[in-house]
C-alpha atoms as a PDB file:
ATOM      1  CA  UNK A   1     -12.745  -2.044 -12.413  1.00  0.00           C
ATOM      2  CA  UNK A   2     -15.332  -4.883 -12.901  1.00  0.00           C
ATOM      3  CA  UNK A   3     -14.886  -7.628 -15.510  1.00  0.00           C
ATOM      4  CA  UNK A   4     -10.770  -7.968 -14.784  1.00  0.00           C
ATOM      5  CA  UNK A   5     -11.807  -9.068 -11.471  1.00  0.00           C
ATOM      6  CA  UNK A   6     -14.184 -11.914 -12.091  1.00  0.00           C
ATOM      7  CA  UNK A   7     -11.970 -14.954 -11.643  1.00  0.00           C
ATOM      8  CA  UNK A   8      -9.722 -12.959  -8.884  1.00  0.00           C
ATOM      9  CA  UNK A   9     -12.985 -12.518  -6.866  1.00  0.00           C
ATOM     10  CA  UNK A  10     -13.969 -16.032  -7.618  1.00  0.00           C
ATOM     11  CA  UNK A  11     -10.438 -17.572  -6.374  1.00  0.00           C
ATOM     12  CA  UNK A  12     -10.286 -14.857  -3.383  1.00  0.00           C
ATOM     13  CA  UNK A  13     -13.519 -15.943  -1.759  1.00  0.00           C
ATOM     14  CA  UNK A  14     -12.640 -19.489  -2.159  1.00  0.00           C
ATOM     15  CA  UNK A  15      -8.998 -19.205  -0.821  1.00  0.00           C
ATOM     16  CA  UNK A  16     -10.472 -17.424   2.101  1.00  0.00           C
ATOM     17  CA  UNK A  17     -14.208 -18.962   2.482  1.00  0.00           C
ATOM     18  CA  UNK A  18     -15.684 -15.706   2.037  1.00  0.00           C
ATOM     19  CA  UNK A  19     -19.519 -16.023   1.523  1.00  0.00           C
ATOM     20  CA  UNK A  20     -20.872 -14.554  -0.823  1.00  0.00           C
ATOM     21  CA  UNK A  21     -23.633 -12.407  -0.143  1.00  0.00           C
ATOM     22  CA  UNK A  22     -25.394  -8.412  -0.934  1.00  0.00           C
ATOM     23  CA  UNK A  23     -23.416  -5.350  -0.318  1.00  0.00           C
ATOM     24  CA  UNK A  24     -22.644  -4.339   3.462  1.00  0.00           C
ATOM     25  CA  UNK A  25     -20.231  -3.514   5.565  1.00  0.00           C
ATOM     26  CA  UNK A  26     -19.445  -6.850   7.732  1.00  0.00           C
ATOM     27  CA  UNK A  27     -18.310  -8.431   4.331  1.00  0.00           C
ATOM     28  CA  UNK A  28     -16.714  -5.352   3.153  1.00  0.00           C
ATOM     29  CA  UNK A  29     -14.233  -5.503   6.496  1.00  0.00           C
ATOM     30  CA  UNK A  30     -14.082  -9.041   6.176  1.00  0.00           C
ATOM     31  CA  UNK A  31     -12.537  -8.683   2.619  1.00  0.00           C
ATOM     32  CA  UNK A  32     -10.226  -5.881   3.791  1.00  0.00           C
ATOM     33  CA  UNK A  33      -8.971  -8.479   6.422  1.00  0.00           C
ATOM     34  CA  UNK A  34      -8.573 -11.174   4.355  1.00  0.00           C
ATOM     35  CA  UNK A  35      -6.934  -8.554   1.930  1.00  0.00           C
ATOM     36  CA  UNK A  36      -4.410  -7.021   4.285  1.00  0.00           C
ATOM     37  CA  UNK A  37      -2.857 -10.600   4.525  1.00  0.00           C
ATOM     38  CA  UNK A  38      -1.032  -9.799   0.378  1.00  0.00           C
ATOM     39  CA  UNK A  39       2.086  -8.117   1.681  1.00  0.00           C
ATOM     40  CA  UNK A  40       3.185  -5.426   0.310  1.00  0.00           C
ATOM     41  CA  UNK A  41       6.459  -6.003  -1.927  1.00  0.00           C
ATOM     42  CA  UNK A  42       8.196  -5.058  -5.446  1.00  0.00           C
ATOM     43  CA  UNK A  43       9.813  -8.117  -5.784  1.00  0.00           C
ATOM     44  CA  UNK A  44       7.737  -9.298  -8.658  1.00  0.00           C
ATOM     45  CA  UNK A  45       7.281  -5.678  -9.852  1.00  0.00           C
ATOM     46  CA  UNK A  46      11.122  -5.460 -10.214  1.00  0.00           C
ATOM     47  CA  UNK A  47      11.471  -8.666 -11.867  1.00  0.00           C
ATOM     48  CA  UNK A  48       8.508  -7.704 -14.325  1.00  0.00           C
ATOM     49  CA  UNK A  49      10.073  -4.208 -14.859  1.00  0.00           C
ATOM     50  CA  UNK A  50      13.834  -6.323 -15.943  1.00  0.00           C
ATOM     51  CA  UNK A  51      12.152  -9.195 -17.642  1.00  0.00           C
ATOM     52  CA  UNK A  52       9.255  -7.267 -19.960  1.00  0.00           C
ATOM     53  CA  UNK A  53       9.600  -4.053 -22.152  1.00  0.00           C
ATOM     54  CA  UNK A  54       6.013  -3.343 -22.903  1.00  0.00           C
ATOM     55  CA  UNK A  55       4.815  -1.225 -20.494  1.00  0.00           C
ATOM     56  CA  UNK A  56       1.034  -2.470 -20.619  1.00  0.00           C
ATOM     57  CA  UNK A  57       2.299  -5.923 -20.141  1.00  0.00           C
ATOM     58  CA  UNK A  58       3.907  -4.921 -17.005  1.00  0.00           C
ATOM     59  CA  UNK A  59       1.066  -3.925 -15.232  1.00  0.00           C
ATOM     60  CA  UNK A  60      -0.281  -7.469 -13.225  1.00  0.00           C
ATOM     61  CA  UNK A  61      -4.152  -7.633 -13.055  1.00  0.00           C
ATOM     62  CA  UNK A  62      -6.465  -8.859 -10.599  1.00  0.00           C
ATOM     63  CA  UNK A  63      -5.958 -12.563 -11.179  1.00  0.00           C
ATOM     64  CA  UNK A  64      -2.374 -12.286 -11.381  1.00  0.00           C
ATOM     65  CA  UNK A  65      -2.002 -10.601  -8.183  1.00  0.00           C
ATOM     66  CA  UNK A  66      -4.263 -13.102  -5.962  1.00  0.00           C
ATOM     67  CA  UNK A  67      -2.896 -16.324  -8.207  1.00  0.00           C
ATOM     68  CA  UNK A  68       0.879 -15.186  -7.097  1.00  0.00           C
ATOM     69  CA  UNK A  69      -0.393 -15.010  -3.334  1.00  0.00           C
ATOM     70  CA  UNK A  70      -2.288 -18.341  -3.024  1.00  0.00           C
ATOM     71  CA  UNK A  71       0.821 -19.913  -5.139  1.00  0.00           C
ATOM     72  CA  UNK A  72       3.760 -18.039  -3.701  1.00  0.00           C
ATOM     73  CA  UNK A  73       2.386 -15.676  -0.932  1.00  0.00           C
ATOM     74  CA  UNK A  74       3.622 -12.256  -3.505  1.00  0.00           C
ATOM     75  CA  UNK A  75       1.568  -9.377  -3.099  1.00  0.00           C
ATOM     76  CA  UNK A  76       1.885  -6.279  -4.835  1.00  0.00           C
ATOM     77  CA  UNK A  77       3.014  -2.452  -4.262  1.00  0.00           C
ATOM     78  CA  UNK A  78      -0.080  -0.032  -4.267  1.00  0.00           C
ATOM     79  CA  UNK A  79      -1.022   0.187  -7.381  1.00  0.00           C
ATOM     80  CA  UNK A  80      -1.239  -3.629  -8.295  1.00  0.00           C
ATOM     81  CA  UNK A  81      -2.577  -4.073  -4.761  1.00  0.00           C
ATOM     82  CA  UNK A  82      -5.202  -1.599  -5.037  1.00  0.00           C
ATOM     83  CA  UNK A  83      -6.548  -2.352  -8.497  1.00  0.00           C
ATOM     84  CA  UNK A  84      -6.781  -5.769  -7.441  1.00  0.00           C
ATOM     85  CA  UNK A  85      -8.589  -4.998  -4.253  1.00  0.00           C
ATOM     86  CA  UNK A  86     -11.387  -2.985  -6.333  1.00  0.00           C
ATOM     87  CA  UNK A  87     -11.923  -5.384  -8.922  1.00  0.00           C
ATOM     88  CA  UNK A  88     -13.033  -7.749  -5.985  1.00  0.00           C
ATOM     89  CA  UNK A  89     -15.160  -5.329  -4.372  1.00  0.00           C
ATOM     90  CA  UNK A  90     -16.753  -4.241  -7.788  1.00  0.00           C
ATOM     91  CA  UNK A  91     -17.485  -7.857  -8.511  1.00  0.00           C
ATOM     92  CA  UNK A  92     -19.319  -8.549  -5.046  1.00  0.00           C
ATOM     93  CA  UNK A  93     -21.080  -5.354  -5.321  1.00  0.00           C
ATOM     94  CA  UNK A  94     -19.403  -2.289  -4.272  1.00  0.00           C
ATOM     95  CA  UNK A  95     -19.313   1.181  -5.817  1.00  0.00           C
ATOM     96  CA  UNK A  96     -15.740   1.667  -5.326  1.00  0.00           C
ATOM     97  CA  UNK A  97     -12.975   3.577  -7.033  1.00  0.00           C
ATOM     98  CA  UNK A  98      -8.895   4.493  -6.833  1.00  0.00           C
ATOM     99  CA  UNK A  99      -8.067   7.888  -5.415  1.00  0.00           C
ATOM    100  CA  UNK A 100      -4.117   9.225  -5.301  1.00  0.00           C
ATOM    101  CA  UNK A 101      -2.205  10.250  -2.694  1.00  0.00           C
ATOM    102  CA  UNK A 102       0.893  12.676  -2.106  1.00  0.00           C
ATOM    103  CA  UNK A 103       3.676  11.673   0.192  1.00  0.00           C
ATOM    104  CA  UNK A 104       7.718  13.334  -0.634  1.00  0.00           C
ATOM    105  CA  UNK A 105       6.007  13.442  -4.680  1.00  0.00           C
ATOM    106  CA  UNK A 106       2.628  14.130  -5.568  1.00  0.00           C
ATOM    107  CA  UNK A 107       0.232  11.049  -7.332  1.00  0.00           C
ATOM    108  CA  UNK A 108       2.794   8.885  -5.857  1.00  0.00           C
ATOM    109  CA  UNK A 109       0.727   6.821  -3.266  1.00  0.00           C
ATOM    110  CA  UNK A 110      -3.006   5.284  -4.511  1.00  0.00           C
ATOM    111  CA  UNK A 111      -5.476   4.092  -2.261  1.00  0.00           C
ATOM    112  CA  UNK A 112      -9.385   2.685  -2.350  1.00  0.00           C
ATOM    113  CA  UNK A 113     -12.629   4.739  -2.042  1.00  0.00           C
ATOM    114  CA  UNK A 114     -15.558   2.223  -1.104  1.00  0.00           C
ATOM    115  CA  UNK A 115     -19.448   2.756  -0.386  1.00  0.00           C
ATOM    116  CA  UNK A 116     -21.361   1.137   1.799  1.00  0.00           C
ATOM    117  CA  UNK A 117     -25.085   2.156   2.722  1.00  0.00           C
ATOM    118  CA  UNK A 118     -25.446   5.859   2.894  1.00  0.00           C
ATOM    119  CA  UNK A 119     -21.091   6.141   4.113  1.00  0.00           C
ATOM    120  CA  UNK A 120     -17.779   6.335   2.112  1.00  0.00           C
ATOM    121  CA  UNK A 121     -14.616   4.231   3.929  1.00  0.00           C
ATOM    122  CA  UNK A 122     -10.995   4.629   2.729  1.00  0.00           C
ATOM    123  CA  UNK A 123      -8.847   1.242   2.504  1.00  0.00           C
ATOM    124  CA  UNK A 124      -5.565   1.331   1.630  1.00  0.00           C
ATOM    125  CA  UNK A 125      -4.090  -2.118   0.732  1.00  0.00           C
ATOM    126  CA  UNK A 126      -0.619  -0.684  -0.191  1.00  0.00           C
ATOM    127  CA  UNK A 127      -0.367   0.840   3.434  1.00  0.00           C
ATOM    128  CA  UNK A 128      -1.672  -2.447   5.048  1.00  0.00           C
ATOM    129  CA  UNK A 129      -4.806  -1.095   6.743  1.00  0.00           C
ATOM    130  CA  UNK A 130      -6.792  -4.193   7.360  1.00  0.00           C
ATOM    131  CA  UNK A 131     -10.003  -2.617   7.714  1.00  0.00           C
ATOM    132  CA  UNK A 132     -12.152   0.064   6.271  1.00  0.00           C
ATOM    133  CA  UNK A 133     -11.866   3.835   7.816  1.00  0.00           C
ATOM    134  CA  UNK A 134     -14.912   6.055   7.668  1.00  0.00           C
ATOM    135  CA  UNK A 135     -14.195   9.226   5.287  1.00  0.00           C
ATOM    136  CA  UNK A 136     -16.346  11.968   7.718  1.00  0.00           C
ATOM    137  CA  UNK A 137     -16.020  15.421   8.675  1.00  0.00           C
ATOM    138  CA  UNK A 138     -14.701  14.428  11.719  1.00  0.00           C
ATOM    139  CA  UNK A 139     -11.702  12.401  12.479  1.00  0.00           C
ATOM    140  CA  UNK A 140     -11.300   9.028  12.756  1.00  0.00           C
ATOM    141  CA  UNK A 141      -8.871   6.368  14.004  1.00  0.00           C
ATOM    142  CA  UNK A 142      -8.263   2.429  14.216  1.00  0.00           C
ATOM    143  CA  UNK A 143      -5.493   0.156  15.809  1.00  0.00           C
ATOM    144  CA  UNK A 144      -3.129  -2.181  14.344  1.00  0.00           C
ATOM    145  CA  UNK A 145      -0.554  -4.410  14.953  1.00  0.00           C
ATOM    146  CA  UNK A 146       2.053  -1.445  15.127  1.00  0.00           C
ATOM    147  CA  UNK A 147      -0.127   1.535  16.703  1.00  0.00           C
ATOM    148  CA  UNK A 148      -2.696   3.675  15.688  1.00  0.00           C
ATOM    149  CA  UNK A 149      -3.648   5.062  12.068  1.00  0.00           C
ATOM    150  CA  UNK A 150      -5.696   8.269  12.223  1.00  0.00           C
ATOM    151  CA  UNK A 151      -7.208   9.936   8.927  1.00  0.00           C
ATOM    152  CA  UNK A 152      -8.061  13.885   9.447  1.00  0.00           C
ATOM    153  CA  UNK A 153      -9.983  16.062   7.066  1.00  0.00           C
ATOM    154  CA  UNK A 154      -8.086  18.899   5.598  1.00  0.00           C
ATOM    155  CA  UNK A 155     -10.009  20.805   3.186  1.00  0.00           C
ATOM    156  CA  UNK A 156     -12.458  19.732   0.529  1.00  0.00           C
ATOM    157  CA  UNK A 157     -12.291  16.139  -0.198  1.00  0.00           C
ATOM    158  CA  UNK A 158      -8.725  15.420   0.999  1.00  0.00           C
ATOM    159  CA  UNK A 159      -7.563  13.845   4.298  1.00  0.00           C
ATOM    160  CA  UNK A 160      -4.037  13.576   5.778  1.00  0.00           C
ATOM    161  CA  UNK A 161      -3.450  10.275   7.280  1.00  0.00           C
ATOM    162  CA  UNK A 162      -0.749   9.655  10.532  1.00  0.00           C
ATOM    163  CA  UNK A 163       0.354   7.121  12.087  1.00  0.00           C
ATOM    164  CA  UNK A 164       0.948   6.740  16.094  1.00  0.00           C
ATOM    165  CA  UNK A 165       3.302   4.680  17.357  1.00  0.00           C
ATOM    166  CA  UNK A 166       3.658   4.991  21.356  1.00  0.00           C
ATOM    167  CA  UNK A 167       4.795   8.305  21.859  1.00  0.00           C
ATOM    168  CA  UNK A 168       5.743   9.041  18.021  1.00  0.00           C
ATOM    169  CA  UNK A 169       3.358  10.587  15.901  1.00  0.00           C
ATOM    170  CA  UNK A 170       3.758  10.746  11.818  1.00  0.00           C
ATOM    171  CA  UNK A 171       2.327  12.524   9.014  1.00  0.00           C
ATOM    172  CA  UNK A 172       2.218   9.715   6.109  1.00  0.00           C
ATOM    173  CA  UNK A 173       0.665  11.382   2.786  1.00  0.00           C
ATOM    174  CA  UNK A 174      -2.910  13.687   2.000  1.00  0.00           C
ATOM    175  CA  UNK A 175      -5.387  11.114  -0.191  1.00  0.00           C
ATOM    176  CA  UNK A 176      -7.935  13.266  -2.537  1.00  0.00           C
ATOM    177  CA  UNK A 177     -11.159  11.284  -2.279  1.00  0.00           C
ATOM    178  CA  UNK A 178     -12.817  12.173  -5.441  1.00  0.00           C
ATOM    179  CA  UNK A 179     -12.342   9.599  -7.754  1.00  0.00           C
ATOM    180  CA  UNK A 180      -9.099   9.644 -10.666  1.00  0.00           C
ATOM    181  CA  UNK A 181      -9.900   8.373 -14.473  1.00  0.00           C
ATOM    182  CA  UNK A 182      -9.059   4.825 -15.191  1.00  0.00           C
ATOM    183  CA  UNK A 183      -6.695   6.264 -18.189  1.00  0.00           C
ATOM    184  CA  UNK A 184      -5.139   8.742 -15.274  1.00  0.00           C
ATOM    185  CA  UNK A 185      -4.688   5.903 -12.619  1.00  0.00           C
ATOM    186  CA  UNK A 186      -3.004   3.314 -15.264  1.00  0.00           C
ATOM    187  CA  UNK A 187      -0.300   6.306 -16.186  1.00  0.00           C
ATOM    188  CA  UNK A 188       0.478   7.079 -12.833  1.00  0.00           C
ATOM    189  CA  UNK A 189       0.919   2.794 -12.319  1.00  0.00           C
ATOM    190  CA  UNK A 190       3.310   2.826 -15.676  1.00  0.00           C
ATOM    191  CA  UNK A 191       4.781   5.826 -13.895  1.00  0.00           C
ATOM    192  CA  UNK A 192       5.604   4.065 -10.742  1.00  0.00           C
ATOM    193  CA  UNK A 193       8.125   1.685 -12.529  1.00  0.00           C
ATOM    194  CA  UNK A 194      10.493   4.888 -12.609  1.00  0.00           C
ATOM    195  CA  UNK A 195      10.373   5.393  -8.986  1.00  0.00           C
ATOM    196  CA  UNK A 196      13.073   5.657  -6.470  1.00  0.00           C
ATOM    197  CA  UNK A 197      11.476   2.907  -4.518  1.00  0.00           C
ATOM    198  CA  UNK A 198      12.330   0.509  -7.305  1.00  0.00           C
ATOM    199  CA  UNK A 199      15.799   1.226  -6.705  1.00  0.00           C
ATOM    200  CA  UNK A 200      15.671  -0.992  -3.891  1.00  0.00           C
ATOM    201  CA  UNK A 201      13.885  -4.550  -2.295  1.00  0.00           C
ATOM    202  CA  UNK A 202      11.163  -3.222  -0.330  1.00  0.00           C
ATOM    203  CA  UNK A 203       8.614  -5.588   1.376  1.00  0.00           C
ATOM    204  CA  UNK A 204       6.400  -5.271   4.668  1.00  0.00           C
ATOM    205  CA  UNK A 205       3.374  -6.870   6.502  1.00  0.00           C
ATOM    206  CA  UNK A 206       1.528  -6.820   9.615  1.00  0.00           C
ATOM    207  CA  UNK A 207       1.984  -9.556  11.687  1.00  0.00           C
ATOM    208  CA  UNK A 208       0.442 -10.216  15.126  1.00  0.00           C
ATOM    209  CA  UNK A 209       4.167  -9.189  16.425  1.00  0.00           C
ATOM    210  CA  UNK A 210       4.048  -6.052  14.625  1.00  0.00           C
ATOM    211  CA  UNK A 211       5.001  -4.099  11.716  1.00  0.00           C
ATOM    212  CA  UNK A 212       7.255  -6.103   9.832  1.00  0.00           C
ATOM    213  CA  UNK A 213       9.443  -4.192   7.338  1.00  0.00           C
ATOM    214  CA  UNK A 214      12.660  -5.087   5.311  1.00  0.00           C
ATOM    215  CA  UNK A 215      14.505  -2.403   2.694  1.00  0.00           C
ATOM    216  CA  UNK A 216      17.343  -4.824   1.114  1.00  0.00           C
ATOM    217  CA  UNK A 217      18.976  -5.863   4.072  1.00  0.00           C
ATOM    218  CA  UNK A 218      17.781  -4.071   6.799  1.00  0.00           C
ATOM    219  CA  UNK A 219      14.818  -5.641   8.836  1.00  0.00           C
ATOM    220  CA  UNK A 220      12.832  -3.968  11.036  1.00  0.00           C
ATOM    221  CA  UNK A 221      10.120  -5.135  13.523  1.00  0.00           C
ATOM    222  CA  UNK A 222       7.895  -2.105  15.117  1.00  0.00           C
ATOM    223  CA  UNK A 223       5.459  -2.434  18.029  1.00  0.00           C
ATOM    224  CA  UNK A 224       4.698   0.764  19.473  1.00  0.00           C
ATOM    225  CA  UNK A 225       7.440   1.800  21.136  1.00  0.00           C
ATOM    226  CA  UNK A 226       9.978  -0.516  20.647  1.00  0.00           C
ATOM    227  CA  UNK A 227      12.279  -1.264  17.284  1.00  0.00           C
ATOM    228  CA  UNK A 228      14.142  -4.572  17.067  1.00  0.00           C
ATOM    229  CA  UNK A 229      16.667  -3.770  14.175  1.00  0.00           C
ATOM    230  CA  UNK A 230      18.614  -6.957  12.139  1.00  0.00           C
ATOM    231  CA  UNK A 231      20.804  -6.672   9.119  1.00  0.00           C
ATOM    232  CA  UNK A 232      19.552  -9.716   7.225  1.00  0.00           C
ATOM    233  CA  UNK A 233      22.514  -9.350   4.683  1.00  0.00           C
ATOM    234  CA  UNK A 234      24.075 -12.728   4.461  1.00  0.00           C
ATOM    235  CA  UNK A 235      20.418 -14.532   5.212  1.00  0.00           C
ATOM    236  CA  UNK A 236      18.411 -12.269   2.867  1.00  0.00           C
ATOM    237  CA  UNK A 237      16.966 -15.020   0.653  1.00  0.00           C
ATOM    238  CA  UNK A 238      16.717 -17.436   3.420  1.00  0.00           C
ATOM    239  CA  UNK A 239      15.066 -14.750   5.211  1.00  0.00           C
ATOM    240  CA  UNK A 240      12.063 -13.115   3.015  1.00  0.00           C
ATOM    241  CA  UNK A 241      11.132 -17.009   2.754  1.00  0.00           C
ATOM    242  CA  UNK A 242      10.969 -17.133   6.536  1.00  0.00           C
ATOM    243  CA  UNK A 243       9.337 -14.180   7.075  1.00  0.00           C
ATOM    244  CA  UNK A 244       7.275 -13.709   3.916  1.00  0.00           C
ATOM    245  CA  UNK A 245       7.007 -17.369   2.576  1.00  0.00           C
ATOM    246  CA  UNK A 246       8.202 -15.781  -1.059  1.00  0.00           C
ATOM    247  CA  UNK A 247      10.631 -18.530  -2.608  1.00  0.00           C
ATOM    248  CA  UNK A 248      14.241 -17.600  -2.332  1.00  0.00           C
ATOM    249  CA  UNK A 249      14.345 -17.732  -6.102  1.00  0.00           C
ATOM    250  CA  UNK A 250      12.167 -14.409  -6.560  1.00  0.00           C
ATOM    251  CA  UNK A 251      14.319 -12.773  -4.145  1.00  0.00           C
ATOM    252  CA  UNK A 252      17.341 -13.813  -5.900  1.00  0.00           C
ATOM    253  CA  UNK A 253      16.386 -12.477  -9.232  1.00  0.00           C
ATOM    254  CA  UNK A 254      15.197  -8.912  -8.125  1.00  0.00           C
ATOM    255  CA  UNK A 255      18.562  -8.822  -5.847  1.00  0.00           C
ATOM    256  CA  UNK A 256      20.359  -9.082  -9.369  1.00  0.00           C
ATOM    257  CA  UNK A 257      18.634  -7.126 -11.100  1.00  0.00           C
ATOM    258  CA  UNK A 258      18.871  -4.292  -8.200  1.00  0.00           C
ATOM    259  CA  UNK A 259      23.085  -5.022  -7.843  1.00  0.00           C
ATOM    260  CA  UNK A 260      23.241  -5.380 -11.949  1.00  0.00           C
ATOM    261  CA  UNK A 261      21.286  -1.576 -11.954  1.00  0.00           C
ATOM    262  CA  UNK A 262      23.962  -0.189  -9.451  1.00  0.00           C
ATOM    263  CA  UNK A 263      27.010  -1.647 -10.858  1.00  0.00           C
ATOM    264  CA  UNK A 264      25.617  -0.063 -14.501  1.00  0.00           C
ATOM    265  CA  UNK A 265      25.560   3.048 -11.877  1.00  0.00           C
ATOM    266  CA  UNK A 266      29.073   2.758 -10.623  1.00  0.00           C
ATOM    267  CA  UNK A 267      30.429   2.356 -14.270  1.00  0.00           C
ATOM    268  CA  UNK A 268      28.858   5.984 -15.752  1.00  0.00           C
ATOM    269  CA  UNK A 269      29.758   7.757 -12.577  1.00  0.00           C
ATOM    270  CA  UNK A 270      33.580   6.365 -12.960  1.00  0.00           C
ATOM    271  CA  UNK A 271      32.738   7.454 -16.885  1.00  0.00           C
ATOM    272  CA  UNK A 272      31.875  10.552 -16.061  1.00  0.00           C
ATOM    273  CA  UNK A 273      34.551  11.746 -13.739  1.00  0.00           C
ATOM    274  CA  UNK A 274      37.268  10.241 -15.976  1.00  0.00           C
ATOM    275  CA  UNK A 275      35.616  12.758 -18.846  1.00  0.00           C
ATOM    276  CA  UNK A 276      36.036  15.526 -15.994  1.00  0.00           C
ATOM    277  CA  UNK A 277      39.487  15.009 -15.330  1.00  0.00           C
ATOM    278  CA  UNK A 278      40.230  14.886 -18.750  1.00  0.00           C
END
C-alpha cells in the first residue's frame, strides 16, 4: 500500500498540519481524526462507474481521493476510503493492512488493520470511526457524535462491531482481522461497482450535531435518541452543497445517471410483461 500514497500523504499532512514524526499512537489518532473528516459518499464512484469502462481505471487512488476532498470536499465509499487511508499510514510508518467485513453479503464491507507498539487497532474510514479501536480479547468501546461503537471478539480473529444509540442497540457487520491479498482486496473493490448500494445516492458524515445521513432524498440527522427526518427532494443539489460542500454539479450528474439506470429499468420490466401477456 506504500508508493501510491506518497504525494496523498504529502498533501494530507499539509492540508491538515500534521507533523511529521516516528510511528506512535498520538499521530496515528490524529490521522484517523483528520481522516474521519472525507465523508463517506458514491457520488464520484457513480459518476466514474457511468463515465469509464475500464474497470482498473475506475478504481481512484490515494491522491485522487485526498485531491477531490481538499478541492471539492468528495470522499470515497470504503474501499477508496480505506486504501487511501493505508497508503498514508504506510508512508508515515505504519504496518497496516485492509481486512473485509460481512454485513447482509459477505466481503462486502472493508476496513483498516493498524500496529502500533506491541497493539493492533481497527479504523474504519468507510464507517466514520474517527479514531483507532484496540483489537483485544476483551471488548472495547468509544463515543461519537451519534452514540457509542463497541467491537466484540467472536471467535478467532473476527470481531462483530454494534452500534448504541440511546436505548437502541445494532449489530453492524463481523471484520476478519487477518490481513486479505492486495489482488483479493482490488476484486472485491471492482466488485463493489455491482452493488445494490450503487443503485442509489448515498452520502453521510459525522458532524458535531450528529450522524448526518442522506439516501437520495431522504435526510436523516441521528443523536442518540432522537431522529430529525427531511425529504430533501426538491433541494437535493442545493442541499448536499449545504451539508457536504460537494458542488451541485456532481450531484447532478450521479442523480442522472441513477434516474437514466431506473428509467432503462422501467422500460425491460414494461418489455417483459408485454412478452408475458403475449
Amino acid at each position: 500500500m506504500g508508493g501510491a500514497g506518497i504525494n496523498a500523504k504529502k498533501l494530507f499532512f499539509e492540508h491538515f498540519s500534521l507533523p511529521s514524526g516516528d510511528p506512535e499512537y498520538d499521530l496515528l489518532r490524529a490521522v484517523a481524526s483528520h481522516f474521519s473528516k472525507l465523508p463517506y459518499e458514491n457520488l464520484t464512484k457513480i459518476i466514474t462507474k457511468y463515465t469509464i469502462d475500464d474497470p482498473d481505471r475506475r478504481l481512484r487512488g490515494p491522491e485522487d481521493v485526498i485531491s477531490g476532498y481538499i478541492g471539492d470536499n468528495t470522499g470515497g465509499t470504503c474501499f477508496s476510503l480505506t486504501w487511501c487511508l493505508g497508503s498514508i499510514l504506510s508512508n508515515s510508518g505504519y504496518r497496516c493492512y485492509p481486512v473485509m467485513a460481512d454485513m447482509k453479503r459477505t466481503n462486502i464491507h472493508c476496513a483498516l488493520v493498524v500496529h502500533a507498539g506491541k497493539k493492533r487497532y481497527l479504523i474504519d474510514p468507510g464507517y466514520l470511526l474517527g479514531e483507532p479501536v484496540e483489537l483485544g480479547s476483551l471488548p472495547a468501546s468509544i463515543s461519537t457524535a451519534f452514540g457509542t461503537v463497541e467491537l466484540r471478539p467472536k471467535g478467532m480473529e473476527s470481531y462483530d462491531l454494534y452500534t448504541v444509540t440511546g436505548s437502541e442497540k445494532k449489530w453492524r457487520y463481523r471484520v476478519r482481522t487477518t490481513p486479505v491479498a492486495q489482488a483479493q482486496f482490488i476484486r472485491y473493490w471492482k466488485e463493489s461497482f455491482s452493488l445494490p448500494m450503487m443503485n442509489s445516492l448515498q452520502l453521510t458524515k459525522l458532524t458535531e450535531n450528529g450522524h448526518l445521513y442522506i439516501k437520495n432524498h431522504h435526510l436523516r440527522l441521528r443523536r442518540g435518541d432522537q431522529k430529525i427526518n427531511e425529504n430533501i427532494r426538491k433541494s437535493l443539489e442545493s442541499r448536499i452543497e449545504d451539508e457536504f460542500g460537494i458542488s451541485q454539479e456532481v450531484t447532478a450528474e450521479a442523480r442522472e445517471y441513477i434516474e437514466r439506470m431506473k428509467k432503462e429499468w422501467a422500460i425491460r420490466k414494461q418489455g417483459i410483461r408485454k412478452v408475458e401477456h403475449l
